[in-house]
N, C-alpha and C. Protein backbone atom coordinates (compact mmCIF):
# COMPACT_ATOMS: atom_id res chain seq x y z
N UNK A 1 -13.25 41.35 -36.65
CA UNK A 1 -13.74 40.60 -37.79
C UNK A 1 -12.55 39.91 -38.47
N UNK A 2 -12.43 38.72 -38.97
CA UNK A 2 -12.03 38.11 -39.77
C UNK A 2 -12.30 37.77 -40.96
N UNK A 3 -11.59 37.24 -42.43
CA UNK A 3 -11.83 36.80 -43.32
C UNK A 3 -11.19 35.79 -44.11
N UNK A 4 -11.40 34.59 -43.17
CA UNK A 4 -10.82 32.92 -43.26
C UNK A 4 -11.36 32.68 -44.00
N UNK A 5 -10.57 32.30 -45.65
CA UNK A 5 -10.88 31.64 -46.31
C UNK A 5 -10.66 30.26 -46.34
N UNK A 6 -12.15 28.54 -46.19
CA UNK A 6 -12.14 27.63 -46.13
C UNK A 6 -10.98 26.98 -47.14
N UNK A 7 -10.16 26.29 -47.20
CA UNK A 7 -8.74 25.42 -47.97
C UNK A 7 -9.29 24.14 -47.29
N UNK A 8 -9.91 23.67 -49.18
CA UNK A 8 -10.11 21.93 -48.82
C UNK A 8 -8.85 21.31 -49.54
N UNK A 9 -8.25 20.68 -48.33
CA UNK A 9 -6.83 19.49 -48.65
C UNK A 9 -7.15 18.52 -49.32
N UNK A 10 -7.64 17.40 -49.42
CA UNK A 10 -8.19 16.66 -49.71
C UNK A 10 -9.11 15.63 -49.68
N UNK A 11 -9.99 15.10 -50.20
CA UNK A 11 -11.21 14.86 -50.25
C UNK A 11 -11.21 12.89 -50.23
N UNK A 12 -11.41 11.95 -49.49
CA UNK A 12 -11.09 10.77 -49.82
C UNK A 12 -12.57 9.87 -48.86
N UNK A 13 -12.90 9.19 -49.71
CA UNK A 13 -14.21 8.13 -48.66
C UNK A 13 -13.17 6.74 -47.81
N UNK A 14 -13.58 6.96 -46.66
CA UNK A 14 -13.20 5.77 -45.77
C UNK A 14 -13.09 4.55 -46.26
N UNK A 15 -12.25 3.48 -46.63
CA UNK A 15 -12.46 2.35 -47.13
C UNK A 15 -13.04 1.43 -46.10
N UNK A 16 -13.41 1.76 -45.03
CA UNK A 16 -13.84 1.03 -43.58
C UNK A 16 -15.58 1.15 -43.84
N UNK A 17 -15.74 0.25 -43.57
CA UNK A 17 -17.37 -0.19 -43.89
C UNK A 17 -18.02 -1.57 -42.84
N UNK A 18 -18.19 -0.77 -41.67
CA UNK A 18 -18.44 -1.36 -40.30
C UNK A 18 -19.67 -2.67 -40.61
N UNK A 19 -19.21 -3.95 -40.08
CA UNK A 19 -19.64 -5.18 -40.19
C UNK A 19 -20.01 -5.71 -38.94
N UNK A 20 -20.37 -4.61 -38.17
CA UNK A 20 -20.70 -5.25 -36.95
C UNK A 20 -21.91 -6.61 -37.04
N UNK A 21 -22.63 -6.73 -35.31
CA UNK A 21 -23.60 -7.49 -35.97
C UNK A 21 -24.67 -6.83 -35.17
N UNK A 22 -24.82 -5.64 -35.11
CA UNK A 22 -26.04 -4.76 -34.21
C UNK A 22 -27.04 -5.10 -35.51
N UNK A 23 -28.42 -5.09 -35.10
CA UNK A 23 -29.70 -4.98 -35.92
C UNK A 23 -29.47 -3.60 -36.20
N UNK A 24 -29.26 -2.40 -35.71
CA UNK A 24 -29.50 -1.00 -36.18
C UNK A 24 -28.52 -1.35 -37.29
N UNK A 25 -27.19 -1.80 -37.56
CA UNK A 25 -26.31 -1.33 -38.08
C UNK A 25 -26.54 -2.35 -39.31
N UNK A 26 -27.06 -3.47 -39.69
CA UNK A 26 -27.08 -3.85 -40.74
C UNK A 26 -29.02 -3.82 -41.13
N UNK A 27 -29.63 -3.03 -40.73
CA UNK A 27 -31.01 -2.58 -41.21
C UNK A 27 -30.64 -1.23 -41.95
N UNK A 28 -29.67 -0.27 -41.11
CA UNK A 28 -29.51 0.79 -41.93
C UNK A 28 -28.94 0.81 -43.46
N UNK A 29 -27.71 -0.29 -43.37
CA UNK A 29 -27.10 -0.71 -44.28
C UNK A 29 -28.00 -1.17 -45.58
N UNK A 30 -28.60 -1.89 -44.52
CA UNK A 30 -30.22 -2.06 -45.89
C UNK A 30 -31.02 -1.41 -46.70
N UNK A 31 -31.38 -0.44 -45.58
CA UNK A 31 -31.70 0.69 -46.00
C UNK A 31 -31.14 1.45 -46.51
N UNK A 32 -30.22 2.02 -46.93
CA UNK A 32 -29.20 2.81 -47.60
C UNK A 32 -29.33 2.11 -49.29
N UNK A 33 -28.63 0.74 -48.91
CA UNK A 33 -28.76 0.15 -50.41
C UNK A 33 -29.89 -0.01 -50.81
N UNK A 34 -31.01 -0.23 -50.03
CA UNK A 34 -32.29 -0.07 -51.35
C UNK A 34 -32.85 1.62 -51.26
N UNK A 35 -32.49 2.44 -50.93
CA UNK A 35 -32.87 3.55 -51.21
C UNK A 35 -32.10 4.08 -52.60
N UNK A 36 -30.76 3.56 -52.32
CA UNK A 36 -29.89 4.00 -53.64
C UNK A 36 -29.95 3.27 -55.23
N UNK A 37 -30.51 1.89 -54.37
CA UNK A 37 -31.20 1.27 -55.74
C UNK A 37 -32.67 0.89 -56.12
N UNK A 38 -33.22 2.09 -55.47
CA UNK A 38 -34.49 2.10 -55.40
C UNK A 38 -35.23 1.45 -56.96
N UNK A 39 -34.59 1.76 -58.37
CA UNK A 39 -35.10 1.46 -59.41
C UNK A 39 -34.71 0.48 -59.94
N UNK A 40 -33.78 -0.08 -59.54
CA UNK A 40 -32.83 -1.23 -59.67
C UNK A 40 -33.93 -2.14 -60.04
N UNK A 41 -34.02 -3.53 -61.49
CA UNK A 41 -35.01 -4.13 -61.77
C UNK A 41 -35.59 -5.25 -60.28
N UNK A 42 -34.67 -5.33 -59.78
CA UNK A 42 -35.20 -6.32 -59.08
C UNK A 42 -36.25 -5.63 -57.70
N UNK A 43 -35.43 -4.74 -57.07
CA UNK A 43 -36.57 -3.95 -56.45
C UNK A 43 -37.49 -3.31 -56.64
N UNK A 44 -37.62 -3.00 -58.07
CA UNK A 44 -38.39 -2.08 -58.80
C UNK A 44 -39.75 -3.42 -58.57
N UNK A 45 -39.29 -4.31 -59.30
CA UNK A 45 -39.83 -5.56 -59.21
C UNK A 45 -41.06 -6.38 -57.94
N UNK A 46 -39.83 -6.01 -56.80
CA UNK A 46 -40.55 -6.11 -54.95
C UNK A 46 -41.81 -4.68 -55.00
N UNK A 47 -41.56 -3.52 -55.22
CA UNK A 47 -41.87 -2.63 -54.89
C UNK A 47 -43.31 -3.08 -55.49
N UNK A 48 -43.41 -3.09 -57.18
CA UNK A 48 -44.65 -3.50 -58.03
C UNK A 48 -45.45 -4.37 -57.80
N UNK A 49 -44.99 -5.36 -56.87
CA UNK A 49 -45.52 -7.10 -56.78
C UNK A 49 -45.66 -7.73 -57.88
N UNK A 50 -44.39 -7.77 -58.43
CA UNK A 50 -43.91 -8.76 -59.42
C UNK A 50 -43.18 -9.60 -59.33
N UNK A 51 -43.54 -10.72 -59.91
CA UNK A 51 -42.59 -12.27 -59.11
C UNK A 51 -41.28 -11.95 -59.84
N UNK A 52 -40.19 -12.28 -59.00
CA UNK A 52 -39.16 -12.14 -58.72
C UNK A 52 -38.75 -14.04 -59.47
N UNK A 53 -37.49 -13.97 -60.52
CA UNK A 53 -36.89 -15.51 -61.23
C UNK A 53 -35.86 -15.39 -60.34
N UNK A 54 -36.01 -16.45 -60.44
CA UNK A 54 -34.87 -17.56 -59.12
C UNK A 54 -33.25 -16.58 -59.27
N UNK A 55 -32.83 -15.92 -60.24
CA UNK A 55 -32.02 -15.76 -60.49
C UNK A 55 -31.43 -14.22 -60.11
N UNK A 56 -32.79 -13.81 -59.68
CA UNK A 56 -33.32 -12.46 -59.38
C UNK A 56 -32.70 -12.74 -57.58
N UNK A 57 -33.50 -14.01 -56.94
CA UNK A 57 -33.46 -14.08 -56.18
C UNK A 57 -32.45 -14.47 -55.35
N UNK A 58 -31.28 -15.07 -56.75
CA UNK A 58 -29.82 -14.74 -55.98
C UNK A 58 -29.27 -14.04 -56.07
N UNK A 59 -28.90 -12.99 -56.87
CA UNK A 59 -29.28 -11.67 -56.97
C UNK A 59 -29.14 -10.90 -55.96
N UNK A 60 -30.59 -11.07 -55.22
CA UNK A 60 -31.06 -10.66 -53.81
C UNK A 60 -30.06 -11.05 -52.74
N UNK A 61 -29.91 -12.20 -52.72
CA UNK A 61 -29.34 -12.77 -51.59
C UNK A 61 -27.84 -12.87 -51.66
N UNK A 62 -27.22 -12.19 -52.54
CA UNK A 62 -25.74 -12.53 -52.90
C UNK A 62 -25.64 -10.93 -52.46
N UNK A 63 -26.58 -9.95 -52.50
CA UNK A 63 -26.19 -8.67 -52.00
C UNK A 63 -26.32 -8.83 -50.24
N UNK A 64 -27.40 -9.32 -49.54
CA UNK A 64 -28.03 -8.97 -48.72
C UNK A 64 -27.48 -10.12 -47.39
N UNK A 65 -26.48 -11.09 -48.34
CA UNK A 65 -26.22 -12.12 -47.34
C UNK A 65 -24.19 -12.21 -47.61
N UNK A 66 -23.62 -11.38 -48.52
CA UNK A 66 -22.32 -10.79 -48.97
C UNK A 66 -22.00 -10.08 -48.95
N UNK A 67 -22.64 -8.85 -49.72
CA UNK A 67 -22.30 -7.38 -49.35
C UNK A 67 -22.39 -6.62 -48.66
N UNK A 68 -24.01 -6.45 -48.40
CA UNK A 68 -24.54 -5.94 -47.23
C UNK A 68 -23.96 -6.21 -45.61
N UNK A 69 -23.71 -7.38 -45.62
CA UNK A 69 -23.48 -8.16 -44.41
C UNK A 69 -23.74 -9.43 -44.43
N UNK A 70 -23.63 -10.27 -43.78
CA UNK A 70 -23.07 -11.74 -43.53
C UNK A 70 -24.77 -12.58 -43.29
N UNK A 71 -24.76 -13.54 -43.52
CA UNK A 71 -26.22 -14.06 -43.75
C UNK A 71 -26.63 -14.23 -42.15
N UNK A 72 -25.64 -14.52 -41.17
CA UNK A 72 -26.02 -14.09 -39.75
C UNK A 72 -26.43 -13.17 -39.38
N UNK A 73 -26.34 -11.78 -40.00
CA UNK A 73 -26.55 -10.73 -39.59
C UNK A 73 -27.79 -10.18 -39.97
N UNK A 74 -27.90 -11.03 -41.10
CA UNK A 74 -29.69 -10.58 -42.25
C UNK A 74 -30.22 -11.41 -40.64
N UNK A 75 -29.93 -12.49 -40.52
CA UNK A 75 -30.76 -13.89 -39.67
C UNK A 75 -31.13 -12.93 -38.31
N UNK A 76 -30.25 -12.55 -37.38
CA UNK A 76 -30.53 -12.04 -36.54
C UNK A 76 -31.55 -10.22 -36.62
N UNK A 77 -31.09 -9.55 -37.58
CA UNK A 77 -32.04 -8.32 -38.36
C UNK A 77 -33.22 -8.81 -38.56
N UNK A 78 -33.50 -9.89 -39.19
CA UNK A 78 -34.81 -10.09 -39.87
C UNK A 78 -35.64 -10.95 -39.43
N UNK A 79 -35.16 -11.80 -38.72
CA UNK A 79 -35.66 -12.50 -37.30
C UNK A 79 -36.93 -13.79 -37.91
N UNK A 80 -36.90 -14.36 -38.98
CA UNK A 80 -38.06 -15.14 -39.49
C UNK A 80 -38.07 -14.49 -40.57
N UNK A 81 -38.21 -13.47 -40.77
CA UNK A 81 -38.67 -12.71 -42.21
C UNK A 81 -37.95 -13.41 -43.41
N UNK A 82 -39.03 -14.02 -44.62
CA UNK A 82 -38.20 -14.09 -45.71
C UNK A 82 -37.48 -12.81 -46.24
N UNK A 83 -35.96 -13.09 -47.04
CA UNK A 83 -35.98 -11.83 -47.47
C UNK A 83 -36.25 -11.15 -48.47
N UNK A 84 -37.07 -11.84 -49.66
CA UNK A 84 -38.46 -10.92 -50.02
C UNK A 84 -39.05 -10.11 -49.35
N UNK A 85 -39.70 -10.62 -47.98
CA UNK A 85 -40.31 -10.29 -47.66
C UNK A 85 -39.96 -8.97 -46.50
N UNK A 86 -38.21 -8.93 -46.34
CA UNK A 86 -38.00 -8.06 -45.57
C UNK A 86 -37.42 -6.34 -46.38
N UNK A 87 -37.17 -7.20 -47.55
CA UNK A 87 -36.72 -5.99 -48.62
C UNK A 87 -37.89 -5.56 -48.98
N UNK A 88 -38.89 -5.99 -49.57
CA UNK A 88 -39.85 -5.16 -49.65
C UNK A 88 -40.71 -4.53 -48.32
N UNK A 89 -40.36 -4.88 -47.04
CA UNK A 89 -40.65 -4.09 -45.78
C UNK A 89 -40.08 -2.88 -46.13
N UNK A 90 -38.60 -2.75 -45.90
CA UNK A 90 -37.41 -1.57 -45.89
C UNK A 90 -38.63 -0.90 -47.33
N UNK A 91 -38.14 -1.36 -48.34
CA UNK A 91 -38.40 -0.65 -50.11
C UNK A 91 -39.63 -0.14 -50.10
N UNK A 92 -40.56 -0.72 -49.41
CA UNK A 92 -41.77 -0.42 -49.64
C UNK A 92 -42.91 -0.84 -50.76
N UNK A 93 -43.79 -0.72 -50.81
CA UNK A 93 -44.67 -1.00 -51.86
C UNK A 93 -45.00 -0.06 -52.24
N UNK A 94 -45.58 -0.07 -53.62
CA UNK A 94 -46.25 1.01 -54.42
C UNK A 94 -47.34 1.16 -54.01
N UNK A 95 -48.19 2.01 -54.03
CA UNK A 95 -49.27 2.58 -53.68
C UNK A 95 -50.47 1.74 -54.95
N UNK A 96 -49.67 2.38 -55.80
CA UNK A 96 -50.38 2.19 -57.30
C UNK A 96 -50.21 0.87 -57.45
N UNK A 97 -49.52 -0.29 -57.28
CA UNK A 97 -49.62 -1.59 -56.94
C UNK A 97 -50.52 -2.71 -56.35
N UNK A 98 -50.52 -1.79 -55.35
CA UNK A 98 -52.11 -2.00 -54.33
C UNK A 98 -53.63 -1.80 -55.26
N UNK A 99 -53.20 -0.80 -55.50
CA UNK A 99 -54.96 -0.37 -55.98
C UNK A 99 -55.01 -1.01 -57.36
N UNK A 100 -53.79 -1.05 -57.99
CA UNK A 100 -53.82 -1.86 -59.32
C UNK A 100 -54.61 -3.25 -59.10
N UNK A 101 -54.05 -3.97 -58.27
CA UNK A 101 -54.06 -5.29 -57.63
C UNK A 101 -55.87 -5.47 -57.27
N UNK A 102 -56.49 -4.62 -56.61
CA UNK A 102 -57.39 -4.54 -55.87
C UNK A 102 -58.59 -3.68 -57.54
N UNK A 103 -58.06 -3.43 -58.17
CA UNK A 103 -59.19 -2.46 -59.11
C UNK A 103 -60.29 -3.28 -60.07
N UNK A 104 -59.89 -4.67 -60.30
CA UNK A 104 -60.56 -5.05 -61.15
C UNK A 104 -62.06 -5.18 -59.90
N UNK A 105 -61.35 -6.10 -59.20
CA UNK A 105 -62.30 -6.29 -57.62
C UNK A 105 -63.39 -5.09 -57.44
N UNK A 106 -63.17 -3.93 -57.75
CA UNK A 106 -63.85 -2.79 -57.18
C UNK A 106 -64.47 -2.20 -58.55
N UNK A 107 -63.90 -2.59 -59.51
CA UNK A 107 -64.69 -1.85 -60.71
C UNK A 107 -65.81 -2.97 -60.97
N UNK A 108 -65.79 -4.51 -60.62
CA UNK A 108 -66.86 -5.57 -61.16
C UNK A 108 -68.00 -5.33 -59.96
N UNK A 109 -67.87 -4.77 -58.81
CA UNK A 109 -68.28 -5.03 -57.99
C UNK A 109 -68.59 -3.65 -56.95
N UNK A 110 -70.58 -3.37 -56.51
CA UNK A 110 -70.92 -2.15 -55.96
C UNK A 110 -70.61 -2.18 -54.60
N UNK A 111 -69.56 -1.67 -53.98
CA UNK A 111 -69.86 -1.80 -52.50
C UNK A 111 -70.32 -0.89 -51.55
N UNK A 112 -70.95 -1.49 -50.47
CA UNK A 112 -71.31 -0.52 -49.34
C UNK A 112 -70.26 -0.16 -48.56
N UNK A 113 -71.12 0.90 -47.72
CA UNK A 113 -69.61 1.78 -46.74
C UNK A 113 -68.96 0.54 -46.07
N UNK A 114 -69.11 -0.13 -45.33
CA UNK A 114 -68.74 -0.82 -44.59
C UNK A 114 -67.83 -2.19 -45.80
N UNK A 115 -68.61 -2.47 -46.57
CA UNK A 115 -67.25 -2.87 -47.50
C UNK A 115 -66.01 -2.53 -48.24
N UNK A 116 -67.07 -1.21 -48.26
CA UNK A 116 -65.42 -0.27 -48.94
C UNK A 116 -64.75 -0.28 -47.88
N UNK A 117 -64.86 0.14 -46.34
CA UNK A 117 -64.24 0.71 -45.33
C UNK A 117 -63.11 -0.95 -45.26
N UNK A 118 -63.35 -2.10 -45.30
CA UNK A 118 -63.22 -3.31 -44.95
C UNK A 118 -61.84 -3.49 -46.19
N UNK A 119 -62.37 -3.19 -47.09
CA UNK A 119 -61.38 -2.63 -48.86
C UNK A 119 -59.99 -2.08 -47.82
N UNK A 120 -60.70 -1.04 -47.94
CA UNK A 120 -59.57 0.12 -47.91
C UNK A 120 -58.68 -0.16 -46.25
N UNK A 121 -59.29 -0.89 -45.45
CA UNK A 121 -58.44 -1.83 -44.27
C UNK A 121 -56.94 -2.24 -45.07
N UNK A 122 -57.60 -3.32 -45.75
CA UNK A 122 -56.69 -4.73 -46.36
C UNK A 122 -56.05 -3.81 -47.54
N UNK A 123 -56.23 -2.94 -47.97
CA UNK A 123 -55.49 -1.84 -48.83
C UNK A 123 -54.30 -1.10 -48.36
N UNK A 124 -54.75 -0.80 -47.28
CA UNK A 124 -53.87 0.06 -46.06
C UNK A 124 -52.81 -1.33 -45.62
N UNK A 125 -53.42 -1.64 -44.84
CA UNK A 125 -52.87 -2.69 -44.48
C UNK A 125 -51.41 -3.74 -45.36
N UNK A 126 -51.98 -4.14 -46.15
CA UNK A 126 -50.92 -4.38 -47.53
C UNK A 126 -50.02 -3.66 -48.14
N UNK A 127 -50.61 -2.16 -48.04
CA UNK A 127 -48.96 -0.98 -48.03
C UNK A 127 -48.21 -1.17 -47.16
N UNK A 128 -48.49 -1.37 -45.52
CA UNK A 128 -47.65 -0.89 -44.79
C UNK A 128 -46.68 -2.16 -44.47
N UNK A 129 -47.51 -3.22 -44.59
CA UNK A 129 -46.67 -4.77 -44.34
C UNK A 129 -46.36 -5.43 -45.64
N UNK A 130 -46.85 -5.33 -46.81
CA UNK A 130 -46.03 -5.75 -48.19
C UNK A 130 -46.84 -7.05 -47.89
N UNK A 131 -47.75 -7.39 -46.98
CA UNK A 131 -48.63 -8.60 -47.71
C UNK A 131 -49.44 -8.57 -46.63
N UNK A 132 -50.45 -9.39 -46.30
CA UNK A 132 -51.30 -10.18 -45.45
C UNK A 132 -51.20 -11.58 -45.04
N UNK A 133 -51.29 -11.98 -44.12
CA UNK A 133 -51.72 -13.40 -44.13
C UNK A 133 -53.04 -13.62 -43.97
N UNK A 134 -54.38 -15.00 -44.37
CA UNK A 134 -55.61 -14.68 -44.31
C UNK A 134 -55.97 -14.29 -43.48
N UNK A 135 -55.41 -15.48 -42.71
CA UNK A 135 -56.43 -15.67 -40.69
C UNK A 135 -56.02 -14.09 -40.74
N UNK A 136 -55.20 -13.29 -40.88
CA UNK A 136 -55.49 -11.73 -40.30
C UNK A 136 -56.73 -11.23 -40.85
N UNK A 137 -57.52 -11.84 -41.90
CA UNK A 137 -58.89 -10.86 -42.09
C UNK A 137 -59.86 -11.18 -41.15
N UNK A 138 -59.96 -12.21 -39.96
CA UNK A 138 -60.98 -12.66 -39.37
C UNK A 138 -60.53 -12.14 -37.72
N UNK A 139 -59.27 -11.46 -37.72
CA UNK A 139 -59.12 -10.45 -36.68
C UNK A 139 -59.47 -9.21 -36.56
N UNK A 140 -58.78 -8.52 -35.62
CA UNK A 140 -58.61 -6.53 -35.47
C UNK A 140 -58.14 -6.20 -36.45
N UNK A 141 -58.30 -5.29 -36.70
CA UNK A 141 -59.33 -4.09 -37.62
C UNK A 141 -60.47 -4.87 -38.42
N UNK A 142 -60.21 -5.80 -38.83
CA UNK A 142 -61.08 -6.13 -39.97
C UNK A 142 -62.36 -6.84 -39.19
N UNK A 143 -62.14 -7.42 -38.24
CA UNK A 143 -63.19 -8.12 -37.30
C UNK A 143 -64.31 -7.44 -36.79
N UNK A 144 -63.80 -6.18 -36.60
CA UNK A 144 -64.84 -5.10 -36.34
C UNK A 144 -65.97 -4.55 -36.70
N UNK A 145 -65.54 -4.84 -38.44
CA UNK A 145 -66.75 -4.49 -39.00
C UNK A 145 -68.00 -5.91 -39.84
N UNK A 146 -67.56 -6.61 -38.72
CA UNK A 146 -68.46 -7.86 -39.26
C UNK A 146 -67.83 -8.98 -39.64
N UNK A 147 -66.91 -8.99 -40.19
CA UNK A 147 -65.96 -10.27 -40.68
C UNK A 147 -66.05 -10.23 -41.81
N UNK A 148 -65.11 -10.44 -42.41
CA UNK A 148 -65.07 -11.18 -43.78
C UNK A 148 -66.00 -11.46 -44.33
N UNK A 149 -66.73 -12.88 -43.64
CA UNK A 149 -67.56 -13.56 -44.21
C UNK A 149 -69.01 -13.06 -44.35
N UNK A 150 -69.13 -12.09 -43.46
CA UNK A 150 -70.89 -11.18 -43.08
C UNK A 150 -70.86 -9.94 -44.30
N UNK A 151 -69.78 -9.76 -44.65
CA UNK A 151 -69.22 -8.61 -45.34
C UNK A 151 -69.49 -8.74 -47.15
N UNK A 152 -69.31 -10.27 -47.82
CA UNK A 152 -68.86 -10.57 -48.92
C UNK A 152 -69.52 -11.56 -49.43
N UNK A 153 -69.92 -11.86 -50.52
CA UNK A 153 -70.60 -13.31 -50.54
C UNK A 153 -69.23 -14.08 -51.30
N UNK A 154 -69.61 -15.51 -51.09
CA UNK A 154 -68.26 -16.30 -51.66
C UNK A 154 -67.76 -16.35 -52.68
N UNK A 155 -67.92 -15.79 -53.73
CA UNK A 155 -67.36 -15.51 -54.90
C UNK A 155 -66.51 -14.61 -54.74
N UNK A 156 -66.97 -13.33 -54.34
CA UNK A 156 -65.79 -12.39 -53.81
C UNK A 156 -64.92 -12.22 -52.54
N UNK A 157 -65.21 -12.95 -51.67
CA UNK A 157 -64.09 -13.86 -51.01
C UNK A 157 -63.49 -14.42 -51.63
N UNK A 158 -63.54 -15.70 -52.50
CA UNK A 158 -62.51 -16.01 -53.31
C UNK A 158 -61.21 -15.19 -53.93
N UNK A 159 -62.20 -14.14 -54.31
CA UNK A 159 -61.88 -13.58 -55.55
C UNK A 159 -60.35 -12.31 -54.39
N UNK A 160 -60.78 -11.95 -52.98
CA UNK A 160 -60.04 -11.05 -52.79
C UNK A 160 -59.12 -12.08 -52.13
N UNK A 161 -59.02 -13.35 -51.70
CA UNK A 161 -57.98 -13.92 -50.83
C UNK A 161 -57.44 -14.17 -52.78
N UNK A 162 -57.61 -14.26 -53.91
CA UNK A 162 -56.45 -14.63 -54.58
C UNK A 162 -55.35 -13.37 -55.02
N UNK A 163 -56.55 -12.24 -54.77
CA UNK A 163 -55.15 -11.16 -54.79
C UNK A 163 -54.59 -11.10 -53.80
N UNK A 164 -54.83 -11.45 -52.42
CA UNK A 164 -53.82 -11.81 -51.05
C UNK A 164 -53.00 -12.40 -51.37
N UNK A 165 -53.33 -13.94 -51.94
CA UNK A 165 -52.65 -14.83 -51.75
C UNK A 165 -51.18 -14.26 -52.89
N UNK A 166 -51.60 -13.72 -54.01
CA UNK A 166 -50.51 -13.27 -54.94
C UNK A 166 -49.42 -12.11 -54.33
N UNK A 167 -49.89 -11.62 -53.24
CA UNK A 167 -49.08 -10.48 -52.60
C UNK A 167 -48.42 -11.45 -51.75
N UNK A 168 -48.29 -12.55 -51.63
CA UNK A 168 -47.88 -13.65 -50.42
C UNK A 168 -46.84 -14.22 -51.81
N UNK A 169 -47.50 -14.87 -52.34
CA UNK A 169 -46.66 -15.75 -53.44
C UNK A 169 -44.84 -14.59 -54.07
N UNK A 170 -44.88 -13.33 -54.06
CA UNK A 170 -44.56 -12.78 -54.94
C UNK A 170 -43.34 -12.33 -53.61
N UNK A 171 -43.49 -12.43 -52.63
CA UNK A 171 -42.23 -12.06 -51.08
C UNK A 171 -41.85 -13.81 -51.01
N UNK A 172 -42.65 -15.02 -51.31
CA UNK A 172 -41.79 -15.58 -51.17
C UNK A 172 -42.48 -16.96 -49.88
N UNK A 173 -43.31 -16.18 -49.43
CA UNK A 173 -44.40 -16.85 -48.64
C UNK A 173 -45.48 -17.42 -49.28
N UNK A 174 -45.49 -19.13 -49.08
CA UNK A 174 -47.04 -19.77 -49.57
C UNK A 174 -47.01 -19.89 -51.09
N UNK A 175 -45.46 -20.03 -51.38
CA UNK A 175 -45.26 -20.05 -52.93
C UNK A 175 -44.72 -21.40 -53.02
């Protein structure tokens, strides 16, 4: 038996902060910084679906195209993605955002299973991707249960493509 006592020498963080241009290595990087600034106003902001001022949005892009890494490296990571629209991918959306967004819709209005089920699609759906585009309601999953249009009469079609369209406007898309 032994009884080695641990002696910490000293304690110092790497000043090396790898700039490669791998997608793993500047997504993680992404990820790291919006986890650590998860409350930070401006992500707090992405997370809520709250429009984001121009100023916000350099902001955004003075971290994500400077600090983070080099605006080639967002370009090749994010591949098309605005980056609204890719920070709130990584950050995520609120849950309570969604249903906020979607409640007036459901409290004015009685629906059947198959509309709720059609709801709670484009509910789901909008957490996991941080928006929709329309033409996706007249596809898979949602196509299945009748369409859109068999589903809703036109008032409330209207009424749910303008909370789409505001989850679009607010990443940066169709604004």
């Amino acid at each position: 038996y032994t009884a080695f006592e641990d002696e910490l020498q000293k304690v110092a963080e790497s000043p090396y902060t790898p700039t490669g241009t791998s997608y793993e290595s500047y997504r993680k990087k992404a990820e790291h910084y919006l986890q650590a600034h998860r409350d930070e106003a401006t992500i707090w902001k992405l997370r809520h679906n709250k429009r984001l001022t121009e100023e916000e949005i350099r902001h955004l892009e003075q971290i994500f195209w400077q600090e983070i890494g080099t605006r080639q490296e967002y370009d090749d990571t994010a591949i098309d993605t605005p980056l609204l629209l890719f920070v709130r991918q990584i950050a995520g959306l609120e849950p309570a955002a969604v249903n906020e967004a979607f409640a007036e819709f459901l409290n004015d209005y009685t629906l059947n299973a198959n509309q709720m089920h059609f709801v709670q699609l484009l509910v789901n759906y909008i957490m996991k991707n941080g928006f929709i585009e329309k033409q996706r309601l007249t596809e898979e999953p949602f196509k299945s249960l009748g369409g859109i249009s068999s589903l809703f009469p036109m008032d409330k079609i209207q009424q749910m493509v303008k909370i789409i369209e505001e989850f679009s406007r607010n990443v940066g898309i169709g604004a």
